[in-house]
PDB file of N, CA and C in Angstrom:
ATOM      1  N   UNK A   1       2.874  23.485  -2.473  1.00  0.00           N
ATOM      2  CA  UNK A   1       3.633  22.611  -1.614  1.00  0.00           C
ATOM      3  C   UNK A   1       4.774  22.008  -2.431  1.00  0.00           C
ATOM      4  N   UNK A   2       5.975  22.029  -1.938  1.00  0.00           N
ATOM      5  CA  UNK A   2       7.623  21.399  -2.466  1.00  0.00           C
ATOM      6  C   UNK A   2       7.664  20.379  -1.977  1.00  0.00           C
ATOM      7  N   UNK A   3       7.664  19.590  -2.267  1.00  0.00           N
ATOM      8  CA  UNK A   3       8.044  17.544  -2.019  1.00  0.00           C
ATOM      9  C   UNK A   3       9.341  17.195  -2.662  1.00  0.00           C
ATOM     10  N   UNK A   4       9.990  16.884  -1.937  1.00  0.00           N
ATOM     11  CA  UNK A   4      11.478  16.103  -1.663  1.00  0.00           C
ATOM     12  C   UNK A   4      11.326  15.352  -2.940  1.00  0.00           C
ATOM     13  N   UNK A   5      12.034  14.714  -3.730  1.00  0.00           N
ATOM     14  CA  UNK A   5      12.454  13.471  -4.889  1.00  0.00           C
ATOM     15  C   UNK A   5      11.830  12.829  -4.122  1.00  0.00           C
ATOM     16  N   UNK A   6      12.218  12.185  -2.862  1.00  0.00           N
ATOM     17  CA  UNK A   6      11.668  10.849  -2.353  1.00  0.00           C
ATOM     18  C   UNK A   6      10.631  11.120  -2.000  1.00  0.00           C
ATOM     19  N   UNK A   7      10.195  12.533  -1.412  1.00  0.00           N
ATOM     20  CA  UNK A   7       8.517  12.146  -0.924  1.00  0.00           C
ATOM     21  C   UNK A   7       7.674  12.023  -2.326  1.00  0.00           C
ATOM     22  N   UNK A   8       8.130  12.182  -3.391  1.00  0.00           N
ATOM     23  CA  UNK A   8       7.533  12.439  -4.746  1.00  0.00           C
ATOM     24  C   UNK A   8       7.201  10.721  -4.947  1.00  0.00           C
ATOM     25  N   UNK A   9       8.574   9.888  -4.860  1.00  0.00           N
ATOM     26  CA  UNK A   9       8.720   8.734  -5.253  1.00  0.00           C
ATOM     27  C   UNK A   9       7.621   7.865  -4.290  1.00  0.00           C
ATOM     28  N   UNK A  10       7.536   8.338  -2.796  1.00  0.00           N
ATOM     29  CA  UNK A  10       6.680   7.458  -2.307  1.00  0.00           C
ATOM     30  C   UNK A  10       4.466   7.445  -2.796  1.00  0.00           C
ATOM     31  N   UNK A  11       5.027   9.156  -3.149  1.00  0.00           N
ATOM     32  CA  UNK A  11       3.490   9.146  -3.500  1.00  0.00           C
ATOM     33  C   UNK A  11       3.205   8.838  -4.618  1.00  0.00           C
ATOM     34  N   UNK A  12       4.039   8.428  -5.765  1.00  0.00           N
ATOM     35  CA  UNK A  12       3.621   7.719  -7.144  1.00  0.00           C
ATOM     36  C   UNK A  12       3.969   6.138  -6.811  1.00  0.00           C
ATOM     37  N   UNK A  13       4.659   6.081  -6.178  1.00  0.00           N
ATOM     38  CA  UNK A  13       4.262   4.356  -5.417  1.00  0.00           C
ATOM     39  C   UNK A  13       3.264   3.504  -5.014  1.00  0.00           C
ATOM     40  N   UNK A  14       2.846   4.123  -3.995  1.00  0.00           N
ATOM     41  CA  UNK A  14       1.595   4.254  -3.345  1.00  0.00           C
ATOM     42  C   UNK A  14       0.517   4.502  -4.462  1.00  0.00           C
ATOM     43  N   UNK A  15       0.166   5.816  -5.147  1.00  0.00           N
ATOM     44  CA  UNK A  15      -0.442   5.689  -6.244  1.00  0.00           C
ATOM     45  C   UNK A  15      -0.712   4.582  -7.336  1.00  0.00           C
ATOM     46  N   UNK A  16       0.395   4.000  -7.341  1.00  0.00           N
ATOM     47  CA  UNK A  16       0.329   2.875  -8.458  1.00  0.00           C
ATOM     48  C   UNK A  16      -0.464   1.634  -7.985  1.00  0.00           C
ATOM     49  N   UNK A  17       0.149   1.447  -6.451  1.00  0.00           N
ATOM     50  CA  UNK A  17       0.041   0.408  -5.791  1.00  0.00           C
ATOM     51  C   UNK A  17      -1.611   0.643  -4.964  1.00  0.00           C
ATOM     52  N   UNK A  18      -2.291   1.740  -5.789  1.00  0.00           N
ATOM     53  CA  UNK A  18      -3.584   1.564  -4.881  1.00  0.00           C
ATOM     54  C   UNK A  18      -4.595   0.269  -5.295  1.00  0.00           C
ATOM     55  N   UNK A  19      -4.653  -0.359  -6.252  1.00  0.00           N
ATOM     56  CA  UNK A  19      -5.670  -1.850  -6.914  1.00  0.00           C
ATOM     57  C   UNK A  19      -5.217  -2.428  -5.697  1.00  0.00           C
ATOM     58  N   UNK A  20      -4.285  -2.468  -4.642  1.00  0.00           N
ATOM     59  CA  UNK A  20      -4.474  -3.606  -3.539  1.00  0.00           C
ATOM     60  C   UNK A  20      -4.574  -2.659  -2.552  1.00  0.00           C
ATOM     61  N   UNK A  21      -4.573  -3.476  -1.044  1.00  0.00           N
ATOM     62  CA  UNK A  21      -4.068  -3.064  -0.157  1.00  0.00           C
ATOM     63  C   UNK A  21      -2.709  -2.265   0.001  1.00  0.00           C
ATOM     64  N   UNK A  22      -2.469  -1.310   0.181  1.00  0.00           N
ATOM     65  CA  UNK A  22      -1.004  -1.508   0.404  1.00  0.00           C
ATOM     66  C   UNK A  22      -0.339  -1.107   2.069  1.00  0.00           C
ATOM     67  N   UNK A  23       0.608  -1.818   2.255  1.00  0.00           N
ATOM     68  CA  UNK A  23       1.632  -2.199   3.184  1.00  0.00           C
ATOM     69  C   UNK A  23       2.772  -1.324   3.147  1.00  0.00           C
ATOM     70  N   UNK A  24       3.431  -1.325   4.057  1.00  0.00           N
ATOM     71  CA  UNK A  24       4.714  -0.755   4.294  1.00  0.00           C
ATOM     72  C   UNK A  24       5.613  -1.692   3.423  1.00  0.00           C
ATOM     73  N   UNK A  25       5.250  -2.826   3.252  1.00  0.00           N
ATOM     74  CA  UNK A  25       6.501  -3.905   2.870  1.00  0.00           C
ATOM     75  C   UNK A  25       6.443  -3.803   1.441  1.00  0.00           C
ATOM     76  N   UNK A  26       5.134  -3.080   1.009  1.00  0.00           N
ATOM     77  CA  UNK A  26       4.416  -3.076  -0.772  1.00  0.00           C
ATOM     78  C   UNK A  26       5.064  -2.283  -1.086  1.00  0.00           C
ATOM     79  N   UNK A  27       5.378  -1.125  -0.304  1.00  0.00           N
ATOM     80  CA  UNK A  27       6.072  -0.120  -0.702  1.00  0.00           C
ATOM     81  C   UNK A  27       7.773   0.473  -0.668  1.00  0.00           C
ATOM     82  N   UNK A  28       8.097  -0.711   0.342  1.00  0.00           N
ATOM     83  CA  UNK A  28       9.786  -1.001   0.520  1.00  0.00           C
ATOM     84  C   UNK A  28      10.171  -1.429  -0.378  1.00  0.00           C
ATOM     85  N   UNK A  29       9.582  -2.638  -1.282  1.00  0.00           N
ATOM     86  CA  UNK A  29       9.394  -3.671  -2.346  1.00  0.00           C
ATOM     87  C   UNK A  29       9.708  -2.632  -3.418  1.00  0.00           C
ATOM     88  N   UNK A  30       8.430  -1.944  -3.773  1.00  0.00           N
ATOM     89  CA  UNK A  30       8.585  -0.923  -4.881  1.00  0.00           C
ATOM     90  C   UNK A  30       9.812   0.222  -4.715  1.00  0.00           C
ATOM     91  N   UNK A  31      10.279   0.445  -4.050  1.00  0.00           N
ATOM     92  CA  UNK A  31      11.082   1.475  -3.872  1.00  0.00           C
ATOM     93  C   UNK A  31      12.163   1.057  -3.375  1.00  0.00           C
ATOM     94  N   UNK A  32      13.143  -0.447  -3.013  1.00  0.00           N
ATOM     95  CA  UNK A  32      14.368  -0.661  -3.127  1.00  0.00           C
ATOM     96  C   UNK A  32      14.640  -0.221  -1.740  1.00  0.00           C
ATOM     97  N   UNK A  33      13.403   0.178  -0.964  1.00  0.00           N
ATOM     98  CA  UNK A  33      14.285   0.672   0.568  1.00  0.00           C
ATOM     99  C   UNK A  33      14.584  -0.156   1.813  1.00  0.00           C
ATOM    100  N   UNK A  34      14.245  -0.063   3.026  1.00  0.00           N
ATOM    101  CA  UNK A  34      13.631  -0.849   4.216  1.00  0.00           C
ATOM    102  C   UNK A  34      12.437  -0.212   4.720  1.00  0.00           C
ATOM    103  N   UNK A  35      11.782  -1.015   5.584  1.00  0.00           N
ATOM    104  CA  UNK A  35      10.752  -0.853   5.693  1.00  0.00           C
ATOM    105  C   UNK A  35      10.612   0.663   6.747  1.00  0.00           C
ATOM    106  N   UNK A  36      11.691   0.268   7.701  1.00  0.00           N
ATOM    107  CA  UNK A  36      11.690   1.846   8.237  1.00  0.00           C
ATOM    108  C   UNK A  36      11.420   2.898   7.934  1.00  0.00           C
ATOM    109  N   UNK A  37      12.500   3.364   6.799  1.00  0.00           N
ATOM    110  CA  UNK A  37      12.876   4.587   5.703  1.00  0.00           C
ATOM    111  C   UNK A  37      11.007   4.750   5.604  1.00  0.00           C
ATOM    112  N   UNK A  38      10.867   3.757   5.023  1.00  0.00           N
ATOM    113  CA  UNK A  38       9.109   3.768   4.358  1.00  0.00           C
ATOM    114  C   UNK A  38       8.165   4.407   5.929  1.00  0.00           C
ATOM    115  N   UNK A  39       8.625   3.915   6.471  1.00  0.00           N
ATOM    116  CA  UNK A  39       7.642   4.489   7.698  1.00  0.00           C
ATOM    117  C   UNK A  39       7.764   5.941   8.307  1.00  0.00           C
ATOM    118  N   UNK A  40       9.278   5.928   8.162  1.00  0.00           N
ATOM    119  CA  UNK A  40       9.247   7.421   8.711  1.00  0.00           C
ATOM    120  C   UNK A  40       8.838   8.047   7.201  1.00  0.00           C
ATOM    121  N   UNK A  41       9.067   8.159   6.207  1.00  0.00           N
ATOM    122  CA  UNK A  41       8.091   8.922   4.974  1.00  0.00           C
ATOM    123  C   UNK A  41       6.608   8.950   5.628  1.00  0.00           C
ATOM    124  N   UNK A  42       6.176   7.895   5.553  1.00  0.00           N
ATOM    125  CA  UNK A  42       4.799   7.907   5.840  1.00  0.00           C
ATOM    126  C   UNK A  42       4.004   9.146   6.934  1.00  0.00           C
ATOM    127  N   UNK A  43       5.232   8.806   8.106  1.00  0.00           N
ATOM    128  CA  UNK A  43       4.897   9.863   9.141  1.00  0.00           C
ATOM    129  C   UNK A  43       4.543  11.245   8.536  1.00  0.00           C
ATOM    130  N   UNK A  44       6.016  11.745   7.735  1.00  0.00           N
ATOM    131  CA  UNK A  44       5.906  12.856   7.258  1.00  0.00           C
ATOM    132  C   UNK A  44       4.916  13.436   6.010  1.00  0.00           C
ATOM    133  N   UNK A  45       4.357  11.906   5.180  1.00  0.00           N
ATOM    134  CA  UNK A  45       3.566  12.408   4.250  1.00  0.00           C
ATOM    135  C   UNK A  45       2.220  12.742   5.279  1.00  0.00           C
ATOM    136  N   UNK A  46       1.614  11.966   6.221  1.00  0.00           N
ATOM    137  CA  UNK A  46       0.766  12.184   6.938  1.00  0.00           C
ATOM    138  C   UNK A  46       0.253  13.741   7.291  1.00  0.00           C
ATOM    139  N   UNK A  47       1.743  13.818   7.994  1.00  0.00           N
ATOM    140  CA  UNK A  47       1.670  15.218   8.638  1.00  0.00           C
ATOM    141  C   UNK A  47       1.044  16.210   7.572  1.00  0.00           C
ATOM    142  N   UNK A  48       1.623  15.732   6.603  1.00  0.00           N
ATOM    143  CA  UNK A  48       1.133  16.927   5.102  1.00  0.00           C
ATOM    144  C   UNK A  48      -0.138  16.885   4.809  1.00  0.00           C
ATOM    145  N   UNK A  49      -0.882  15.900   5.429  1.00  0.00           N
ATOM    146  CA  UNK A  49      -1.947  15.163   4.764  1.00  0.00           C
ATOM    147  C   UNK A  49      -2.156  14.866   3.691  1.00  0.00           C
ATOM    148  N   UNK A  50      -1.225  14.297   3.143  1.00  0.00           N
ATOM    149  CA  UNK A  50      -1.098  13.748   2.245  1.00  0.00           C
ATOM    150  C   UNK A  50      -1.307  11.655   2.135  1.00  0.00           C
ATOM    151  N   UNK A  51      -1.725  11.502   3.348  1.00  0.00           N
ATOM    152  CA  UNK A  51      -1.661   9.757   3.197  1.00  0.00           C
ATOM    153  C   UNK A  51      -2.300   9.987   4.824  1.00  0.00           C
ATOM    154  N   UNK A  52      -3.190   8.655   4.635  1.00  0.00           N
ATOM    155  CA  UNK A  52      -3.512   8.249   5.708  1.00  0.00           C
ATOM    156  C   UNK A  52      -2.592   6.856   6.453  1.00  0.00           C
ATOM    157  N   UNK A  53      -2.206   6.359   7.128  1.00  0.00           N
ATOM    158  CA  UNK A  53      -1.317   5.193   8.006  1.00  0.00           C
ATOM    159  C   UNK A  53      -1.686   4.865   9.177  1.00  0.00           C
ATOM    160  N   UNK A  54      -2.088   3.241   8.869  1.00  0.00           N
ATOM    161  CA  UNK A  54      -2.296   3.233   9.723  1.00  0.00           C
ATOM    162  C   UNK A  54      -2.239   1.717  10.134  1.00  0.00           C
ATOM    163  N   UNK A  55      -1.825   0.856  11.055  1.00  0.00           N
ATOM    164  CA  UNK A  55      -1.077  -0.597  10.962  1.00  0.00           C
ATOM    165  C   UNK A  55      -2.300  -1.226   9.654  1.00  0.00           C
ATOM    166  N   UNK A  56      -3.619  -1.182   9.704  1.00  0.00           N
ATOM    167  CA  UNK A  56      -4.218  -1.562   8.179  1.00  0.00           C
ATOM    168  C   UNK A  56      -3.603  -1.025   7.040  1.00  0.00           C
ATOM    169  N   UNK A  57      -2.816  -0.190   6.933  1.00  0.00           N
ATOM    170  CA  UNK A  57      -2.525  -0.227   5.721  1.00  0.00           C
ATOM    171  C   UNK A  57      -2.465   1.531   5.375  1.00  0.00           C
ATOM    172  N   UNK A  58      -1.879   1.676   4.148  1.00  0.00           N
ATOM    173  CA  UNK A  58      -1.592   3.291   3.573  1.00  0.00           C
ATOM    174  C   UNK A  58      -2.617   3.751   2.645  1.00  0.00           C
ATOM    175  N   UNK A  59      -3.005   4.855   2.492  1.00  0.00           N
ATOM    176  CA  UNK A  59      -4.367   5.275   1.658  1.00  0.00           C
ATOM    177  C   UNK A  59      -3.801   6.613   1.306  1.00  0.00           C
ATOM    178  N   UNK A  60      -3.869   7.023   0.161  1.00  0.00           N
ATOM    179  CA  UNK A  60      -3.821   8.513   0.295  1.00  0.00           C
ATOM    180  C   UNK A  60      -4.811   9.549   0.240  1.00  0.00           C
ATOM    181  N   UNK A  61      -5.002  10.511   0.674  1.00  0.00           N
ATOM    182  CA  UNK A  61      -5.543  11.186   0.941  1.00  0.00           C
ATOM    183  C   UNK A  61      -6.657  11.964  -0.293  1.00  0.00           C
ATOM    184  N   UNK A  62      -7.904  12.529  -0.324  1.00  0.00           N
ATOM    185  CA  UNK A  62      -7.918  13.272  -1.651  1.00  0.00           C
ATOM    186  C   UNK A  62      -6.928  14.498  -2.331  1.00  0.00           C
ATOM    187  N   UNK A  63      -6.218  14.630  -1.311  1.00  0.00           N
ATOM    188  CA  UNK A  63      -5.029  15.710  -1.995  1.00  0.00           C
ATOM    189  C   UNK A  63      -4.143  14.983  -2.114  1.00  0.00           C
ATOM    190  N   UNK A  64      -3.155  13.924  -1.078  1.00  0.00           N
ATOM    191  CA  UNK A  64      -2.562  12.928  -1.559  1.00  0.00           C
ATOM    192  C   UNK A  64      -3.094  12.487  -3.295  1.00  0.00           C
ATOM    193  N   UNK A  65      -4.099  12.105  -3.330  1.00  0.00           N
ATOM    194  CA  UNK A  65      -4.539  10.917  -4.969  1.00  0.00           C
ATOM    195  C   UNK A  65      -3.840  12.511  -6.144  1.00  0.00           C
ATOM    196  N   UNK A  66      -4.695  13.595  -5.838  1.00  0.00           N
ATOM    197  CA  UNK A  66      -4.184  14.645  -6.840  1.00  0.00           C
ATOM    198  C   UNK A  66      -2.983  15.041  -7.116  1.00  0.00           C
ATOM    199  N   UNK A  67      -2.203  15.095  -5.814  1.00  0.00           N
ATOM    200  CA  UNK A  67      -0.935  15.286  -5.916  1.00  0.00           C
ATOM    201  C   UNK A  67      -0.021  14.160  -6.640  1.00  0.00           C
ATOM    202  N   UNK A  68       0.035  12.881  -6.356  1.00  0.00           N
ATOM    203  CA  UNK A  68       0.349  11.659  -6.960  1.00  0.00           C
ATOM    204  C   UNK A  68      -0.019  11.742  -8.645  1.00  0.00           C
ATOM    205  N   UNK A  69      -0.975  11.870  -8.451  1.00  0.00           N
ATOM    206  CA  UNK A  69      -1.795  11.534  -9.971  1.00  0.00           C
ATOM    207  C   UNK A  69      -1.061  12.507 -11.104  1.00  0.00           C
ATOM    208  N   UNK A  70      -0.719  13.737 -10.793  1.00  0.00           N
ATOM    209  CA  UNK A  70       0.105  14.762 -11.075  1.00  0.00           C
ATOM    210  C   UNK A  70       1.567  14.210 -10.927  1.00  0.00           C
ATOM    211  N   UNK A  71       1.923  13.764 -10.439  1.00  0.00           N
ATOM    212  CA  UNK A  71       3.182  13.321  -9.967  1.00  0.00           C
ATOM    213  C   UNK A  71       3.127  12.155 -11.404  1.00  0.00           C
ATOM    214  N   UNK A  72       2.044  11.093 -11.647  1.00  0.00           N
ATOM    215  CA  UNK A  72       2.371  10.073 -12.346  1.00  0.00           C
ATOM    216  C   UNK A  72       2.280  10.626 -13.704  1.00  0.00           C
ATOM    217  N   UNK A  73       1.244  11.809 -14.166  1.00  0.00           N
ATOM    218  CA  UNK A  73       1.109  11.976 -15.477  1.00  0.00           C
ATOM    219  C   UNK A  73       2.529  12.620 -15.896  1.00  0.00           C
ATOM    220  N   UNK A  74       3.439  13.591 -14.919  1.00  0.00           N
ATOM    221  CA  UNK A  74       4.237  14.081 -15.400  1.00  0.00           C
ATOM    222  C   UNK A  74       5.264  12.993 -16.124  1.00  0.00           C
ATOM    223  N   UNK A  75       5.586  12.075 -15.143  1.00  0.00           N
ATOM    224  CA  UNK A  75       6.440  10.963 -15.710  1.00  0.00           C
ATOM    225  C   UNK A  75       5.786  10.248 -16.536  1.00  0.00           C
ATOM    226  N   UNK A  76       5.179   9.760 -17.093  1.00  0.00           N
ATOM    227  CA  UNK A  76       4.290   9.575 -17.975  1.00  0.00           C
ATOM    228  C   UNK A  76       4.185   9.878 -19.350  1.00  0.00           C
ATOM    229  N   UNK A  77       4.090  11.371 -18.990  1.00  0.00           N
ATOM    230  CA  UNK A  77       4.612  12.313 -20.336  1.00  0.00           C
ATOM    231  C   UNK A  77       5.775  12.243 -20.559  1.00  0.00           C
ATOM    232  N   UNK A  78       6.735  12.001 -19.796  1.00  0.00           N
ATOM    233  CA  UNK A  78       8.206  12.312 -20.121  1.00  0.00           C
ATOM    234  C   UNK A  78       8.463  10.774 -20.468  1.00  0.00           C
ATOM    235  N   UNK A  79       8.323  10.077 -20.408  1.00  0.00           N
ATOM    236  CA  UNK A  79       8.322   8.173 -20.350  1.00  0.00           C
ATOM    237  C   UNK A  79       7.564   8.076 -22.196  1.00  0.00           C
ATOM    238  N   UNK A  80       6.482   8.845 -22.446  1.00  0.00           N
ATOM    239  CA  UNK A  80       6.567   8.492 -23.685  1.00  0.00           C
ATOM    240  C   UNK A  80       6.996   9.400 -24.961  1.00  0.00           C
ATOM    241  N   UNK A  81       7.391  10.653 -24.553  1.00  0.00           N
ATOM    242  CA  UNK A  81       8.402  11.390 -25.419  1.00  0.00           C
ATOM    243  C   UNK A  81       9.354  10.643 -25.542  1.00  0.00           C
ATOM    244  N   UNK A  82      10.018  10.230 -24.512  1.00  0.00           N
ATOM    245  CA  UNK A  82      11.345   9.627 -24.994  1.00  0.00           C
ATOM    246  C   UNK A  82      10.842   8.814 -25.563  1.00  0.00           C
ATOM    247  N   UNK A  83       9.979   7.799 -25.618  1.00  0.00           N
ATOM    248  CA  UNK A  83       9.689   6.663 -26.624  1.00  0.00           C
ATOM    249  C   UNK A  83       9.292   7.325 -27.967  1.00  0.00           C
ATOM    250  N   UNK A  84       8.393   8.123 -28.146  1.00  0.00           N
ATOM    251  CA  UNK A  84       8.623   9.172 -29.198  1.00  0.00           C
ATOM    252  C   UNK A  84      10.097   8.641 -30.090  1.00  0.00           C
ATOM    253  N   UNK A  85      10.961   9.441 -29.080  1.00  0.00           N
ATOM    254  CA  UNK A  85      12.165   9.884 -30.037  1.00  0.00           C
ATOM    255  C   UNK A  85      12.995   8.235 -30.220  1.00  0.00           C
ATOM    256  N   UNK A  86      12.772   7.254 -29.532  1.00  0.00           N
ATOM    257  CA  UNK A  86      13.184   5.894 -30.309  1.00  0.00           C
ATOM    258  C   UNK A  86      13.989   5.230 -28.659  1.00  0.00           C
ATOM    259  N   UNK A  87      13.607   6.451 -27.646  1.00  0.00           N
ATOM    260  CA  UNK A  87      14.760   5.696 -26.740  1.00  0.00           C
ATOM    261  C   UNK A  87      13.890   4.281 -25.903  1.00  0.00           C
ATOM    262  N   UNK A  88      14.925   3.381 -25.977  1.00  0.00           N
ATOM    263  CA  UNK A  88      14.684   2.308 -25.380  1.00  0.00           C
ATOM    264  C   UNK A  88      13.760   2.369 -23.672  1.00  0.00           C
ATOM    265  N   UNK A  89      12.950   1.157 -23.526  1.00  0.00           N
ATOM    266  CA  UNK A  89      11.505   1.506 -22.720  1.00  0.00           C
ATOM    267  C   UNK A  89      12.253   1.736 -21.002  1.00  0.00           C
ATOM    268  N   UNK A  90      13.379   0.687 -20.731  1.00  0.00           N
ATOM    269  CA  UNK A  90      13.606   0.711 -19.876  1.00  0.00           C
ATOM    270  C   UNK A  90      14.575   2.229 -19.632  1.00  0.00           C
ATOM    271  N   UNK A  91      15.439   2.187 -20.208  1.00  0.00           N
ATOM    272  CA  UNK A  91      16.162   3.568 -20.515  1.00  0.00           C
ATOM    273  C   UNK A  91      15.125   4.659 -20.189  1.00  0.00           C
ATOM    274  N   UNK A  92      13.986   4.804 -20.980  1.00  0.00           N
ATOM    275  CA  UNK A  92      12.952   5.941 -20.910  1.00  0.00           C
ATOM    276  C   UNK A  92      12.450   6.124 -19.243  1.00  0.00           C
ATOM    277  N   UNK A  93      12.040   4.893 -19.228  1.00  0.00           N
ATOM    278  CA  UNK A  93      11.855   4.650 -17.429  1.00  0.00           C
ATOM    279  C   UNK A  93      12.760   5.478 -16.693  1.00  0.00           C
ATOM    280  N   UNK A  94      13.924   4.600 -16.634  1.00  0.00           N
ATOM    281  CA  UNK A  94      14.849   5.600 -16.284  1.00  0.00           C
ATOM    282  C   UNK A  94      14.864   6.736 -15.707  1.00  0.00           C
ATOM    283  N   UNK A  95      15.435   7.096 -17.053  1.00  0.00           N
ATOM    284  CA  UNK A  95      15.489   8.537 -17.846  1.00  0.00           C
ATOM    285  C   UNK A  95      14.234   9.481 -16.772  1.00  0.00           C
ATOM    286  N   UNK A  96      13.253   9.193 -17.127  1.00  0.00           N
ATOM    287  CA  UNK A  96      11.863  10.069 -16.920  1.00  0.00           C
ATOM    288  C   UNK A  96      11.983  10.188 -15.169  1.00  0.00           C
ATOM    289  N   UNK A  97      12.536   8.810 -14.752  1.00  0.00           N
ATOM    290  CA  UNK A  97      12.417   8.901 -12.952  1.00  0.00           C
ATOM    291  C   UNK A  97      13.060   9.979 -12.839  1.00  0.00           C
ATOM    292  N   UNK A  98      14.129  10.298 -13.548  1.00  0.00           N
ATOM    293  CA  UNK A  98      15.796  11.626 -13.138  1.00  0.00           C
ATOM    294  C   UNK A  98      14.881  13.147 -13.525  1.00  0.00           C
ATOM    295  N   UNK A  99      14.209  12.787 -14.973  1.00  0.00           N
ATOM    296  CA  UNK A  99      14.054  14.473 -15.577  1.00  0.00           C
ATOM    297  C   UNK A  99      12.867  14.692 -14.673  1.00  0.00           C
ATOM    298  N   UNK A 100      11.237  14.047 -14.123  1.00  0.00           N
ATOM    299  CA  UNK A 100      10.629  14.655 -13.768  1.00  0.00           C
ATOM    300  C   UNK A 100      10.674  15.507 -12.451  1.00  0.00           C
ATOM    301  N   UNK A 101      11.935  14.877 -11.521  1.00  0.00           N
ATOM    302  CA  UNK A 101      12.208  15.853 -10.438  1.00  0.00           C
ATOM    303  C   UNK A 101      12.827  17.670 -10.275  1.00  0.00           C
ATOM    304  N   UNK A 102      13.144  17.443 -11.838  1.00  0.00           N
ATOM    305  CA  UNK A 102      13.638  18.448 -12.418  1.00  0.00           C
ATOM    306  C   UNK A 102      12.997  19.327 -13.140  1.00  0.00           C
ATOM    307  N   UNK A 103      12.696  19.187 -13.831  1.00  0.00           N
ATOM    308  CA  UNK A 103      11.769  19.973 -14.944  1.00  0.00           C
ATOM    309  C   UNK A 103      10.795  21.071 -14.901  1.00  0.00           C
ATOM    310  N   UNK A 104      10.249  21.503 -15.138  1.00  0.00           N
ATOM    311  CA  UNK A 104       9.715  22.796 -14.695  1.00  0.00           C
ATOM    312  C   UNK A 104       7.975  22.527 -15.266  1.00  0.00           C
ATOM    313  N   UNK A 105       6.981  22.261 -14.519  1.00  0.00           N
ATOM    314  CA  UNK A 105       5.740  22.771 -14.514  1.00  0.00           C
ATOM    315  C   UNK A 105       5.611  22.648 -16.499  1.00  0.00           C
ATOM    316  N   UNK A 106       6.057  24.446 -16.185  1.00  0.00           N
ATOM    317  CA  UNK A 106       5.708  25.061 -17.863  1.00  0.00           C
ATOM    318  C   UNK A 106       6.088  24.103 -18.767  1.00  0.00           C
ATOM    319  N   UNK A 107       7.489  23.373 -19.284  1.00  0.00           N
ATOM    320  CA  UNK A 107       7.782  22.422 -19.949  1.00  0.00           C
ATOM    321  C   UNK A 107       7.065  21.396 -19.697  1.00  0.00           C
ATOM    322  N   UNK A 108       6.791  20.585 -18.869  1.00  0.00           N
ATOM    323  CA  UNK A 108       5.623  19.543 -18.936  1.00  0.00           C
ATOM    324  C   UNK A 108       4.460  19.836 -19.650  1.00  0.00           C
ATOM    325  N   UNK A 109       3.843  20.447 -18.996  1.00  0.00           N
ATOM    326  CA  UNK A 109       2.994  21.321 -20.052  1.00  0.00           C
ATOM    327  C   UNK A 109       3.212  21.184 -21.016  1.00  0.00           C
ATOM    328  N   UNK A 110       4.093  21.684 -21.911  1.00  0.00           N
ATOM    329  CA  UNK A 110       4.405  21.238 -23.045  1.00  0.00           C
ATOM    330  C   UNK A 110       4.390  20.140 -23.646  1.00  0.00           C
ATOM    331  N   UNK A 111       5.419  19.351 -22.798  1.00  0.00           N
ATOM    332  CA  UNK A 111       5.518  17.993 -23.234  1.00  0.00           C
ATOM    333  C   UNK A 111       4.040  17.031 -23.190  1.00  0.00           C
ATOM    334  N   UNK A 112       2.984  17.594 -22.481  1.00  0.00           N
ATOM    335  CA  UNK A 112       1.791  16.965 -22.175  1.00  0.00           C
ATOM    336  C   UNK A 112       1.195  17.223 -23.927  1.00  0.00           C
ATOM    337  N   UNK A 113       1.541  18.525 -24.206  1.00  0.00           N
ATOM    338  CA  UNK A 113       0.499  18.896 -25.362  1.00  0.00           C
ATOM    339  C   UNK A 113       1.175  18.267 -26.841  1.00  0.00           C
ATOM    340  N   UNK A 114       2.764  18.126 -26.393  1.00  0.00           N
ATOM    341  CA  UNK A 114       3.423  17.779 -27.704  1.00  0.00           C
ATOM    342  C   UNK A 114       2.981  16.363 -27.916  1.00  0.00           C
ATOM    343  N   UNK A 115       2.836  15.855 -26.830  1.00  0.00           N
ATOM    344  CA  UNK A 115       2.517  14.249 -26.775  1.00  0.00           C
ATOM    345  C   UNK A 115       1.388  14.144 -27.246  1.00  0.00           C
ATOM    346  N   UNK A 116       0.562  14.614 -26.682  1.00  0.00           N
ATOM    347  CA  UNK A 116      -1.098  14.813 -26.944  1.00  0.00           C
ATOM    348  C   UNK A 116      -0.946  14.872 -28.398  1.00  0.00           C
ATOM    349  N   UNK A 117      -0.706  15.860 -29.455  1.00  0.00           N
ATOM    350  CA  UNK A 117      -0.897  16.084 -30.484  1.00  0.00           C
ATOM    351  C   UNK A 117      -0.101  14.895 -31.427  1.00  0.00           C
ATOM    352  N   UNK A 118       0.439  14.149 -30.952  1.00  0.00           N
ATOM    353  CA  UNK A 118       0.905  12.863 -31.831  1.00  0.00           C
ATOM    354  C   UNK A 118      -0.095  11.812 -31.473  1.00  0.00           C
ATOM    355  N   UNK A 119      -0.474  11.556 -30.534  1.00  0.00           N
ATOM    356  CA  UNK A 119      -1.483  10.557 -29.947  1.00  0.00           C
ATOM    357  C   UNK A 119      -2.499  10.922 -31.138  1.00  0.00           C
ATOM    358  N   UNK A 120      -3.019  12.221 -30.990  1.00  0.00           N
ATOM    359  CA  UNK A 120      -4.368  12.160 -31.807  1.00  0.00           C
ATOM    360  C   UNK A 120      -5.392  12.750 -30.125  1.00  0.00           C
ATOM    361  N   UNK A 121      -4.893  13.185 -29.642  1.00  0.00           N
ATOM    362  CA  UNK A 121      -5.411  13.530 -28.398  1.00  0.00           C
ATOM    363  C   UNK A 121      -5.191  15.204 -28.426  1.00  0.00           C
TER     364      UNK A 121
END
């Protein structure tokens, strides 16, 4: 399955934001949008089954959590390579939101194992 930048962005949102409830407004908040934008995503992550919605609140799905969770380690990995190489945290942030929409699978991969092997992991 191919997910849009933004449907990517709403499901590592949501992901992050699972320790509470979360809201449409939790997730406008996190993502700089309106609450609309957030709703019609929702519709469409649904359809994927990827998230459950429902006026209680957003849940994702067990393929939703995998897909996300995948979604967060990639940036993750790329968020602390660059710290690796000395770049500043917010910069890395950044940085990592732009390269992981990009990047290819196989190179993550990489970057998972290059990281790993400095950790001690």
């Amino acid at each position: 399955m191919r997910l849009s930048r933004r449907a990517e962005d709403y499901l590592r949102a949501i992901y992050e934001l699972q320790g509470e409830r979360v809201r449409v407004k939790d997730i406008a908040a996190a993502l700089g949008v309106k609450p609309p934008s957030v709703t019609e995503m929702l519709r469409r992550l649904q359809e994927l089954g990827l998230v459950r919605y429902t006026r209680r609140g957003v849940s994702l799905t067990r393929e939703g959590k995998r897909v996300a969770g995948s979604i967060k380690d990639r940036h993750e990995a790329i968020v602390e390579l660059l710290r690796m190489m000395g770049v500043p945290e917010e910069t890395a942030r950044r940085d990592a939101h732009r390269m992981e929409h990009v990047i290819s699978v196989e190179t993550i991969e990489h970057i998972k194992r290059f990281v790993g092997m400095w950790r001690g992991g």
